[in-house]
PDB file of N, CA and C in Angstrom:
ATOM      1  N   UNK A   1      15.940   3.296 -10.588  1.00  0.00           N
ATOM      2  CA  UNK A   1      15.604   2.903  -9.239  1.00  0.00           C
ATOM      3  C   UNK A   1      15.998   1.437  -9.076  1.00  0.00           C
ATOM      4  N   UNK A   2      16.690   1.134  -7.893  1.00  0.00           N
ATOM      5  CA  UNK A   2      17.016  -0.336  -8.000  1.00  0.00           C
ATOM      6  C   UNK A   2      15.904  -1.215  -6.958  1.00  0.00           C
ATOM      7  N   UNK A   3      16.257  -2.376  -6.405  1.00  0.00           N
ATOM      8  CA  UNK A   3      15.305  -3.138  -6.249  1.00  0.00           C
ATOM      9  C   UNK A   3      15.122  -2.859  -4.844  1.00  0.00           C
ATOM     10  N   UNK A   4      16.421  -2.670  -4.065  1.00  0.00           N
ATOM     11  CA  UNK A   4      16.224  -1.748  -2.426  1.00  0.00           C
ATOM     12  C   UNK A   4      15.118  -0.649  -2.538  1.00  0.00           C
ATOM     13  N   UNK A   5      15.187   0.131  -3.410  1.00  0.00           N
ATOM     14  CA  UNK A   5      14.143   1.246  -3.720  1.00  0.00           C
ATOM     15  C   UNK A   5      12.692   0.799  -3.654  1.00  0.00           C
ATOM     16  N   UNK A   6      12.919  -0.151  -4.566  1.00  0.00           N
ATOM     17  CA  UNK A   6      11.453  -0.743  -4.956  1.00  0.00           C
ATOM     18  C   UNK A   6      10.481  -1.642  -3.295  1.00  0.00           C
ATOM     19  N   UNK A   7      11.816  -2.168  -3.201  1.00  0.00           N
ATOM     20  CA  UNK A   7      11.065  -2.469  -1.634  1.00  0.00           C
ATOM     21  C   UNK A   7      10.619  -1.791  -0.716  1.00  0.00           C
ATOM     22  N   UNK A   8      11.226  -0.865  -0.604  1.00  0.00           N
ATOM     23  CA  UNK A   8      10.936   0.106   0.840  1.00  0.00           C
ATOM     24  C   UNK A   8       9.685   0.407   0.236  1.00  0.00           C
ATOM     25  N   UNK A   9       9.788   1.371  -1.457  1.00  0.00           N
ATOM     26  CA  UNK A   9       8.394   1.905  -1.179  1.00  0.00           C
ATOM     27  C   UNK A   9       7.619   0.913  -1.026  1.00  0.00           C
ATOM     28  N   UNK A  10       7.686  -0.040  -1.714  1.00  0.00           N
ATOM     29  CA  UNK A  10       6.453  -1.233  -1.553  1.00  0.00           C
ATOM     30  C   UNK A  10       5.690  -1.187   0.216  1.00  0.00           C
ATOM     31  N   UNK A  11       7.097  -1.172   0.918  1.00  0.00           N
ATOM     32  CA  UNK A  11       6.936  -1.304   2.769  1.00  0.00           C
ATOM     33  C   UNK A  11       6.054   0.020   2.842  1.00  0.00           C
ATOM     34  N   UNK A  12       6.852   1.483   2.499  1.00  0.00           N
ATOM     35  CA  UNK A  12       5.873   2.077   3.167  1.00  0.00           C
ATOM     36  C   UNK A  12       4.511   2.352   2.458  1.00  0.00           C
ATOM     37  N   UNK A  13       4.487   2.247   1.138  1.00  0.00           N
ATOM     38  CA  UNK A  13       3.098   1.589   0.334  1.00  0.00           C
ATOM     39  C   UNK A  13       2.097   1.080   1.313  1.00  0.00           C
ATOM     40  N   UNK A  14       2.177  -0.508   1.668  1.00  0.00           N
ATOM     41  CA  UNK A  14       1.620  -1.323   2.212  1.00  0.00           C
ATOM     42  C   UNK A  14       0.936  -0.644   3.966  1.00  0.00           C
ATOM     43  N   UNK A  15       1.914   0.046   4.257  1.00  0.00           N
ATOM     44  CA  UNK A  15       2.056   0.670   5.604  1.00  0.00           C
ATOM     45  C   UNK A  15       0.983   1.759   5.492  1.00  0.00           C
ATOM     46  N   UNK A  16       0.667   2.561   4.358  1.00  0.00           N
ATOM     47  CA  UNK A  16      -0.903   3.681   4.184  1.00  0.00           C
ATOM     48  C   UNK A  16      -1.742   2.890   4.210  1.00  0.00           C
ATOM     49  N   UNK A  17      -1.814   2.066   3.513  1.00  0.00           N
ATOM     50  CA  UNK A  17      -2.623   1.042   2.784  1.00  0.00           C
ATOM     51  C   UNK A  17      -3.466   0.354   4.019  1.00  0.00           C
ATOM     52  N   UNK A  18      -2.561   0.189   5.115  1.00  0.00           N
ATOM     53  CA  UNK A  18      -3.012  -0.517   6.094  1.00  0.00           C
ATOM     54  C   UNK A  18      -3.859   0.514   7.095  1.00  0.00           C
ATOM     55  N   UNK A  19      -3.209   1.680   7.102  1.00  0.00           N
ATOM     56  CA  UNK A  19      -4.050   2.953   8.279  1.00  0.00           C
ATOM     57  C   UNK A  19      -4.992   3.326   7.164  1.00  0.00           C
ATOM     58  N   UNK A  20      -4.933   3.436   5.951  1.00  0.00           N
ATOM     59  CA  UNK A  20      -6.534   3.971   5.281  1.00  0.00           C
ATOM     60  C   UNK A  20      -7.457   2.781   5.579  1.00  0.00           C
ATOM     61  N   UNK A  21      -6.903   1.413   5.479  1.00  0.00           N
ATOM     62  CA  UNK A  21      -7.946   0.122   5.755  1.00  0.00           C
ATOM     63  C   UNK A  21      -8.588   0.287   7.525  1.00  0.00           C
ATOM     64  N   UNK A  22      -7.786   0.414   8.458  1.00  0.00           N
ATOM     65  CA  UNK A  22      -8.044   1.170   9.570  1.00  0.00           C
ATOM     66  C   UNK A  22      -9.208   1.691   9.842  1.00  0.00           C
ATOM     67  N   UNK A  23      -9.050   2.950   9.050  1.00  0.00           N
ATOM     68  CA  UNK A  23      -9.838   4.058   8.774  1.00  0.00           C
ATOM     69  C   UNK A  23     -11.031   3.590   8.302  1.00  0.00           C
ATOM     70  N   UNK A  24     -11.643   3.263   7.108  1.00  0.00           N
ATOM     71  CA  UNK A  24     -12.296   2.745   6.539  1.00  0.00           C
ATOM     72  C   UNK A  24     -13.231   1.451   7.420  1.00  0.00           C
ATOM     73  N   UNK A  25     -12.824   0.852   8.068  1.00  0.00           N
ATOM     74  CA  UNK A  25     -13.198  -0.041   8.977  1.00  0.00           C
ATOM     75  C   UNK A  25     -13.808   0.427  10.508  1.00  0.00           C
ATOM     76  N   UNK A  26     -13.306   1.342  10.932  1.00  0.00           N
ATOM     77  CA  UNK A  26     -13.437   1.986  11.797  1.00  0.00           C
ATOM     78  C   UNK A  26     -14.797   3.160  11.228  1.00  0.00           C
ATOM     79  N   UNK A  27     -14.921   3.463   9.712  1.00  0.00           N
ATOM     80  CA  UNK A  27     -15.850   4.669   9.614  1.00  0.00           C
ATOM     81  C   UNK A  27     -16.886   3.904   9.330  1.00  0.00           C
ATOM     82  N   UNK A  28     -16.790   2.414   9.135  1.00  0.00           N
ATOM     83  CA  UNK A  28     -18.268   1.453   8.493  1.00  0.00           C
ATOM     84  C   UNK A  28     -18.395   1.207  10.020  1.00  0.00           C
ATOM     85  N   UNK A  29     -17.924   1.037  10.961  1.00  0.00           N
ATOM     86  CA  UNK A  29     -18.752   0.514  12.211  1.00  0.00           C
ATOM     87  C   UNK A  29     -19.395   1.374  12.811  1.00  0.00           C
ATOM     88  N   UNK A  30     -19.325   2.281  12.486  1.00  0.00           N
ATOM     89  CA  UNK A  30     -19.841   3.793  12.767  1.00  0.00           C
ATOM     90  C   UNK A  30     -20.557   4.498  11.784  1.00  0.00           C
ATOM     91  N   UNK A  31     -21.078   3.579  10.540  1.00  0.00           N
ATOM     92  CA  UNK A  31     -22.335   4.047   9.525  1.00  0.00           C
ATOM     93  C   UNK A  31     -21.586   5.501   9.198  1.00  0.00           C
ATOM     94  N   UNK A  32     -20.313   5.699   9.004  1.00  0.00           N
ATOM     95  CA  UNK A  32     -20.319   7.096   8.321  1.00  0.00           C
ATOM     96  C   UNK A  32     -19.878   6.702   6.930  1.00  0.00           C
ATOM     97  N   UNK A  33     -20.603   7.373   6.150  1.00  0.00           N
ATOM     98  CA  UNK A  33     -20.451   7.486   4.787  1.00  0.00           C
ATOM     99  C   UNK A  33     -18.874   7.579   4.144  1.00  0.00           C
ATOM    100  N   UNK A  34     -17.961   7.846   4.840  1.00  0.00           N
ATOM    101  CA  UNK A  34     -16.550   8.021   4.431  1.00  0.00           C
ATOM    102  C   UNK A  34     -15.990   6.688   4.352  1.00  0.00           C
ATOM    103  N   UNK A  35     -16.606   5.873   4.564  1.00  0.00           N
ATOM    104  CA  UNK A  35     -15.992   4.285   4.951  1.00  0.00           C
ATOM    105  C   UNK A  35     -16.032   3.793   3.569  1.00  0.00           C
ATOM    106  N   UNK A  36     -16.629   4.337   2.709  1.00  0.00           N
ATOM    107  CA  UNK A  36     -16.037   3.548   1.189  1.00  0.00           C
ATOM    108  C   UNK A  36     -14.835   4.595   0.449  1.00  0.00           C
ATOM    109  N   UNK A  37     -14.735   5.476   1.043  1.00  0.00           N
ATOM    110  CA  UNK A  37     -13.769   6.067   0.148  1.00  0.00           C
ATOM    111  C   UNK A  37     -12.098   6.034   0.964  1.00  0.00           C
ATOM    112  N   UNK A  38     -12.768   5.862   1.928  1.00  0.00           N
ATOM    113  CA  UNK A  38     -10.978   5.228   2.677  1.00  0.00           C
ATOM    114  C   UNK A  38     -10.757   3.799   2.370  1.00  0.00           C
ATOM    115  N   UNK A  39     -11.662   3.315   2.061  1.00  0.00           N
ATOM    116  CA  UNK A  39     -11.539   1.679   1.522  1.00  0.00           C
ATOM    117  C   UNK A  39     -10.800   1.828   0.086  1.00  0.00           C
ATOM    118  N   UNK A  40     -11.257   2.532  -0.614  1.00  0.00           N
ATOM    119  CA  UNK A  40     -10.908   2.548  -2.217  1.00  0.00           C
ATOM    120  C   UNK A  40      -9.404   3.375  -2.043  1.00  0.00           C
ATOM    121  N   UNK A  41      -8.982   4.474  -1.298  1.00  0.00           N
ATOM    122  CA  UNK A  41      -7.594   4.557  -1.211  1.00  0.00           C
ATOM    123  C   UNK A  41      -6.603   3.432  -0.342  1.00  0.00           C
ATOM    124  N   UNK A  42      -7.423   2.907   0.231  1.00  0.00           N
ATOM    125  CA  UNK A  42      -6.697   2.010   1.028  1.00  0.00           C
ATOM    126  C   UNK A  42      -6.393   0.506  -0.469  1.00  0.00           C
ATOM    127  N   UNK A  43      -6.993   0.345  -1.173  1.00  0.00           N
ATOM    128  CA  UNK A  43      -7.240  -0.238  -2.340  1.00  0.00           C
ATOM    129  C   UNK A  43      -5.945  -0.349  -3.522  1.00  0.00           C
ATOM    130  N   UNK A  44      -6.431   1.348  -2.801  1.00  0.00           N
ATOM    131  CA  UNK A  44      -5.471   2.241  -4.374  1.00  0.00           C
ATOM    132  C   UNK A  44      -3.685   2.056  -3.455  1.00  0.00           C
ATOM    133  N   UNK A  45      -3.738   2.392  -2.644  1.00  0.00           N
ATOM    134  CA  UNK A  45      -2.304   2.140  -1.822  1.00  0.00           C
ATOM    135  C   UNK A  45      -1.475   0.683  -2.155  1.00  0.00           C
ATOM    136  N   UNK A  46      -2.710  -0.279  -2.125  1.00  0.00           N
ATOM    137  CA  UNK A  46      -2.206  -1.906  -2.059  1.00  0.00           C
ATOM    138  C   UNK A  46      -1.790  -1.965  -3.567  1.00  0.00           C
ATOM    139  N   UNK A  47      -2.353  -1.480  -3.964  1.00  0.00           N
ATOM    140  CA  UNK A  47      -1.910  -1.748  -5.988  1.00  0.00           C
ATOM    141  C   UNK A  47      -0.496  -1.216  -6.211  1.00  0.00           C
ATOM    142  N   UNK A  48      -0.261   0.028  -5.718  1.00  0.00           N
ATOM    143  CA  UNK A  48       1.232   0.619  -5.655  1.00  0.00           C
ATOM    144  C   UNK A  48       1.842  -0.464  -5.097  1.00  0.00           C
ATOM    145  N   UNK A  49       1.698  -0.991  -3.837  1.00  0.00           N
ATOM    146  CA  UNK A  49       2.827  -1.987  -2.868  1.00  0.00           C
ATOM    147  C   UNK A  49       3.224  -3.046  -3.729  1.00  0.00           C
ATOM    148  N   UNK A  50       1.664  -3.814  -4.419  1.00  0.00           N
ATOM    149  CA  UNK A  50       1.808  -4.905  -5.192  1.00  0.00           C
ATOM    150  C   UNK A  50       3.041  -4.867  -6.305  1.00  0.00           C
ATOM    151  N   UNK A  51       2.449  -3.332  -7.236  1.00  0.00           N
ATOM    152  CA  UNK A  51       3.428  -2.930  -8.154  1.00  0.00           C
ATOM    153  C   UNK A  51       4.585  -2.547  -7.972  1.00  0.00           C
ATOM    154  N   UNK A  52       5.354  -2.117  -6.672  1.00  0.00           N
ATOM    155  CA  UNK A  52       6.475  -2.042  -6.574  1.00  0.00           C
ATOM    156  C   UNK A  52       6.974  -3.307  -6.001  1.00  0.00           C
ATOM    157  N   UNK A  53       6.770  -4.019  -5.438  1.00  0.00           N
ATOM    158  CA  UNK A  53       7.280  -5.398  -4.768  1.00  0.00           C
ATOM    159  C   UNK A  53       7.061  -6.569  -6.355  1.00  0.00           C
ATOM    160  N   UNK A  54       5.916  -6.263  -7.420  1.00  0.00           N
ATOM    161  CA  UNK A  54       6.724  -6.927  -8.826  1.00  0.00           C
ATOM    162  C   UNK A  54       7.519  -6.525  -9.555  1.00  0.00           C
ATOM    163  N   UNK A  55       7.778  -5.235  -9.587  1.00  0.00           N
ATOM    164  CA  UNK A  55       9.083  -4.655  -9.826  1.00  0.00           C
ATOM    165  C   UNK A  55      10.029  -5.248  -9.022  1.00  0.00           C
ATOM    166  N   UNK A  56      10.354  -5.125  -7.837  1.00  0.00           N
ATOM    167  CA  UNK A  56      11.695  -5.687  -7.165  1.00  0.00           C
ATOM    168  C   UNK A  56      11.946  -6.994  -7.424  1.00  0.00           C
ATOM    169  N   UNK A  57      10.826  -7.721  -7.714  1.00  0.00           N
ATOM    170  CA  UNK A  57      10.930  -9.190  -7.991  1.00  0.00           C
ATOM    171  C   UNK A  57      11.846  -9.550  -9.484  1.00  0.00           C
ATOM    172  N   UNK A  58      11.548  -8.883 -10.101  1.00  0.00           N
ATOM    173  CA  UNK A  58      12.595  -9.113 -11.220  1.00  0.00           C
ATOM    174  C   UNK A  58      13.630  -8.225 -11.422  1.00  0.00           C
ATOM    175  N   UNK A  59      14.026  -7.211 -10.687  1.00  0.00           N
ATOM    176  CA  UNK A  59      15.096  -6.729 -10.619  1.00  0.00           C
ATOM    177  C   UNK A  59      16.238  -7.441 -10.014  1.00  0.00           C
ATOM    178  N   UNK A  60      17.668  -7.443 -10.593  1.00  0.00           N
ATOM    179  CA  UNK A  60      19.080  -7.820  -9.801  1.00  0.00           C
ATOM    180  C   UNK A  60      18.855  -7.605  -8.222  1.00  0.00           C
ATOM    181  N   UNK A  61      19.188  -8.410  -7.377  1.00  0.00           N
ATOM    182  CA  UNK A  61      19.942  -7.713  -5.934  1.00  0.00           C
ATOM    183  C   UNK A  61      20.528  -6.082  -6.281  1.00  0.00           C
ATOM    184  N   UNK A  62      20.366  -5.907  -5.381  1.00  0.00           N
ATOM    185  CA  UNK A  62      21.109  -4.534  -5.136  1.00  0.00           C
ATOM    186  C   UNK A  62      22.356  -5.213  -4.422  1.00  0.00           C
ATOM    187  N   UNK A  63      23.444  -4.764  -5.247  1.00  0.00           N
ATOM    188  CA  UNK A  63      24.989  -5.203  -4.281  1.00  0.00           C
ATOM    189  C   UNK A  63      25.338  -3.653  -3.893  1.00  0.00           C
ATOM    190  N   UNK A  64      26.135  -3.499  -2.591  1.00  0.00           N
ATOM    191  CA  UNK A  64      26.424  -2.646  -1.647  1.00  0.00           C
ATOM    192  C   UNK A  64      27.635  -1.683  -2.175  1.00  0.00           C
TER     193      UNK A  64
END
């Protein structure tokens, strides 16, 4: 996988990460009990983004 790879997923990584945080925020203002477990995938999403965007970081450019 090269480092173009590694970015996007990182993008659309970050991009769940952000509608489970959403979610999660939206289910605590509303006292429903689901609001910690969309937090912890929303959690679990950001760790993938992190980990693919330090992967791309030390990978070559991708040349065309």
């Amino acid at each position: 996988m090269d480092r173009d790879k590694h970015i996007k997923l990182a993008d659309e990584a970050i991009t769940r990460a952000e509608r489970l945080a959403g979610r999660a925020e939206s289910a605590a203002i509303n006292e429903r009990p689901v609001a910690e477990i969309w937090a912890v995938a929303a959690g679990a999403w950001s760790d993938v983004a992190r980990t693919h965007a330090a992967i791309a970081a030390v990978l070559p450019e991708t040349e065309d």
